[in-house]
C-alpha atoms as a PDB file:
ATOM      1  CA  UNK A   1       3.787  46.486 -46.124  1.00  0.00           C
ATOM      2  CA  UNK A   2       2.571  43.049 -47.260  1.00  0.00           C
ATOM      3  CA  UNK A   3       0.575  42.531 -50.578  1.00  0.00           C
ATOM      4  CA  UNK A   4      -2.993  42.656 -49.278  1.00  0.00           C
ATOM      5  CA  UNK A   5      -2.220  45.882 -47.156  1.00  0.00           C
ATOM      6  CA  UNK A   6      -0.992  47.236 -50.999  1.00  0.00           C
ATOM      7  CA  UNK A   7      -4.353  46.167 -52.230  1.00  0.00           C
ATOM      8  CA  UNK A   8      -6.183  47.878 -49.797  1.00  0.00           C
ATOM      9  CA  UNK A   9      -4.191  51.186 -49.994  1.00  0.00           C
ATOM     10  CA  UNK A  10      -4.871  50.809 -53.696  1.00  0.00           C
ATOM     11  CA  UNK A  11      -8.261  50.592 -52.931  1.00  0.00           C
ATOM     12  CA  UNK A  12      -8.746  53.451 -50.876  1.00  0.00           C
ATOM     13  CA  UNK A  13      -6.920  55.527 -52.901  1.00  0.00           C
ATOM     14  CA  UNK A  14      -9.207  54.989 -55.875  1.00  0.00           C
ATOM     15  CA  UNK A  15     -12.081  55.692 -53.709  1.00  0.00           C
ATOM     16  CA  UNK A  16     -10.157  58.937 -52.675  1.00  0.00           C
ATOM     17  CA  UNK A  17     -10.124  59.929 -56.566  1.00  0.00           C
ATOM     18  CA  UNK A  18     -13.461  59.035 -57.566  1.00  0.00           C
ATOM     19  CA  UNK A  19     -14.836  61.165 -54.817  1.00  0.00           C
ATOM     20  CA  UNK A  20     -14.220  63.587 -56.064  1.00  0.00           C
ATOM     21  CA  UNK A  21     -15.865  63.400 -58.989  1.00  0.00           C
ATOM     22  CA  UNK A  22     -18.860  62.120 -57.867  1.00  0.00           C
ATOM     23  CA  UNK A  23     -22.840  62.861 -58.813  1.00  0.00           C
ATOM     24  CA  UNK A  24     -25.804  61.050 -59.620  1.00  0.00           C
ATOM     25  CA  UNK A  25     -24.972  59.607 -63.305  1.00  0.00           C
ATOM     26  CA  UNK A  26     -21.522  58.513 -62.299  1.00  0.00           C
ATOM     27  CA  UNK A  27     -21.198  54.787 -63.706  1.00  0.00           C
ATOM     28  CA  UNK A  28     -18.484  52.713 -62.447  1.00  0.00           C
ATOM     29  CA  UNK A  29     -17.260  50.147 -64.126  1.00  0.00           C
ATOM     30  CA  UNK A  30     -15.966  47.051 -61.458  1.00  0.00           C
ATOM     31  CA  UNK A  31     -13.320  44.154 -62.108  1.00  0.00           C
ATOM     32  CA  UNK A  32     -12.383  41.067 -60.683  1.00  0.00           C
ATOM     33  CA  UNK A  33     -10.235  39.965 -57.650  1.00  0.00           C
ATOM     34  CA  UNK A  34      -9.395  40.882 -54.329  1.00  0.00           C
ATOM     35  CA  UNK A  35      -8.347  44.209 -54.538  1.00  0.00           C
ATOM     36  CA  UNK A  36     -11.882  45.182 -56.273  1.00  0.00           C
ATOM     37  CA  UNK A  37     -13.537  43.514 -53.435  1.00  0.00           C
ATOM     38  CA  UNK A  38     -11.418  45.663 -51.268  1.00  0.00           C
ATOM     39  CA  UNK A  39     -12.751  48.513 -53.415  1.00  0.00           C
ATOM     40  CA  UNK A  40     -16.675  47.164 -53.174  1.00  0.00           C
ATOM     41  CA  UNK A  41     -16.312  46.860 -48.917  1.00  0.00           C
ATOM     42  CA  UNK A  42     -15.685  50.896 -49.602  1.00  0.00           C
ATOM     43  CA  UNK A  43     -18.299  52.201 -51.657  1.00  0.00           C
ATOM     44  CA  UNK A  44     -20.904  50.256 -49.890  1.00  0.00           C
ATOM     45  CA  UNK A  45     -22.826  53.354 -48.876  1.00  0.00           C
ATOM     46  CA  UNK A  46     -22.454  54.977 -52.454  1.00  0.00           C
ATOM     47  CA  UNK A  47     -25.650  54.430 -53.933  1.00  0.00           C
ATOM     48  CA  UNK A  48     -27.348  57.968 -52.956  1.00  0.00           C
ATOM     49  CA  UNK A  49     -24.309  59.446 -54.828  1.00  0.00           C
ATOM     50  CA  UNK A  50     -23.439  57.367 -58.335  1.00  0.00           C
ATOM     51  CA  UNK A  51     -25.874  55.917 -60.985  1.00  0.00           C
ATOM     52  CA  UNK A  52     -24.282  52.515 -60.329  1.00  0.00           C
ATOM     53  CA  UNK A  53     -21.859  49.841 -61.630  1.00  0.00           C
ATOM     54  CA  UNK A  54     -21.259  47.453 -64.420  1.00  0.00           C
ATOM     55  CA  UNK A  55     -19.584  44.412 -63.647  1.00  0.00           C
ATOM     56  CA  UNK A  56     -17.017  42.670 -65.647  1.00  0.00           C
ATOM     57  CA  UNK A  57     -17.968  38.813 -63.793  1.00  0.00           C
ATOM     58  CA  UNK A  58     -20.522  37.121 -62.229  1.00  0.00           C
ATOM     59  CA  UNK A  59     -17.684  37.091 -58.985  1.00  0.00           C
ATOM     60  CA  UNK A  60     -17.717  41.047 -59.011  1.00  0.00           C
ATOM     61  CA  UNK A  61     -21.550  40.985 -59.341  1.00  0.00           C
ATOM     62  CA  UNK A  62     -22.372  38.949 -56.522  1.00  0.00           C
ATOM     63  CA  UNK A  63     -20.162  41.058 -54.300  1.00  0.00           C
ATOM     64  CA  UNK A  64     -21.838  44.031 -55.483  1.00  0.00           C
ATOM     65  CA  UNK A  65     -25.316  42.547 -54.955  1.00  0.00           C
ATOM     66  CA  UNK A  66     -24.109  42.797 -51.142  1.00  0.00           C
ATOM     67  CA  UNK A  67     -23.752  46.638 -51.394  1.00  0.00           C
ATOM     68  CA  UNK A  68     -26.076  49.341 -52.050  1.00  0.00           C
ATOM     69  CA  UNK A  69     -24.958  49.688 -55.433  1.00  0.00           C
ATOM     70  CA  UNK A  70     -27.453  49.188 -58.366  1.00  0.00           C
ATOM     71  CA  UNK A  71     -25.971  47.129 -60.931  1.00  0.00           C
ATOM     72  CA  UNK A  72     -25.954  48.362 -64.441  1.00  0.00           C
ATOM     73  CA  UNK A  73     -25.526  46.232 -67.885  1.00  0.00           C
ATOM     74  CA  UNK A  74     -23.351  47.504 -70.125  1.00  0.00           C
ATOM     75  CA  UNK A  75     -25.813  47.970 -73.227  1.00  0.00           C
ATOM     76  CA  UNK A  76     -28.183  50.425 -70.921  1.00  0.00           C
ATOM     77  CA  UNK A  77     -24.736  52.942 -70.317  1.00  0.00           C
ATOM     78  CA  UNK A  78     -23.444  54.966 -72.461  1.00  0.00           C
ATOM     79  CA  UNK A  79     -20.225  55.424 -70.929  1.00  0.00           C
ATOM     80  CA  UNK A  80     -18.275  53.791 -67.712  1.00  0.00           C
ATOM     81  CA  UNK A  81     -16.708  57.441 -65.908  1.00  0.00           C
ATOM     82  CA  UNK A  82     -13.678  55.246 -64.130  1.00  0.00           C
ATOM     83  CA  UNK A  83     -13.044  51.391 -64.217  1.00  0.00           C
ATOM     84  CA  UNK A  84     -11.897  49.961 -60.817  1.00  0.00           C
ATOM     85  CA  UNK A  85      -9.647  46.543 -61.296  1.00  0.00           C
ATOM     86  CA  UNK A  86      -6.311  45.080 -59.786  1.00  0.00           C
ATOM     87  CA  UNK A  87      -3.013  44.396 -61.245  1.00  0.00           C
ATOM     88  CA  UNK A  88      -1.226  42.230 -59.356  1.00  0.00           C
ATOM     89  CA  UNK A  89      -0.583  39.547 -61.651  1.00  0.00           C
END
């Protein structure tokens, strides 16, 4: 399995966690890089179910802004329930 297939299983199976745990004042809190963005293709169609997200960039932002996910700052949360980023580095 090649790096970017890792990313992507990564990916999914943070999805497959969250899931589980989801409701409607569920914040997530999204990172940087490709495996997030591998993460943001799979929540797309979240927004009935979660709150929303607070970005840590202006790169994981704009991605978002593609979804149906409302994006949250951090001073109107009172806490992030998980925190989505990659570590490949």
């Amino acid at each position: 399995m090649d790096i970017e297939e890792q990313k992507k299983q990564s990916a999914k199976k943070a999805y497959e966690i969250i899931k589980k745990e989801l409701n409607k004042d569920l914040v997530l809190g999204i990172g940087t890089g490709s495996t997030t963005n591998y993460f943001i293709e799979i929540i797309n169609n979240l927004k009935p179910e979660i709150k929303g997200a607070v970005c840590s960039s202006n790169a994981s932002q704009e991605k978002l802004q593609t979804s149906n996910i409302e994006i949250l700052s951090l001073n109107d949360v009172h806490q992030i329930d998980f925190y989505i980023d990659g570590a490949d580095e």
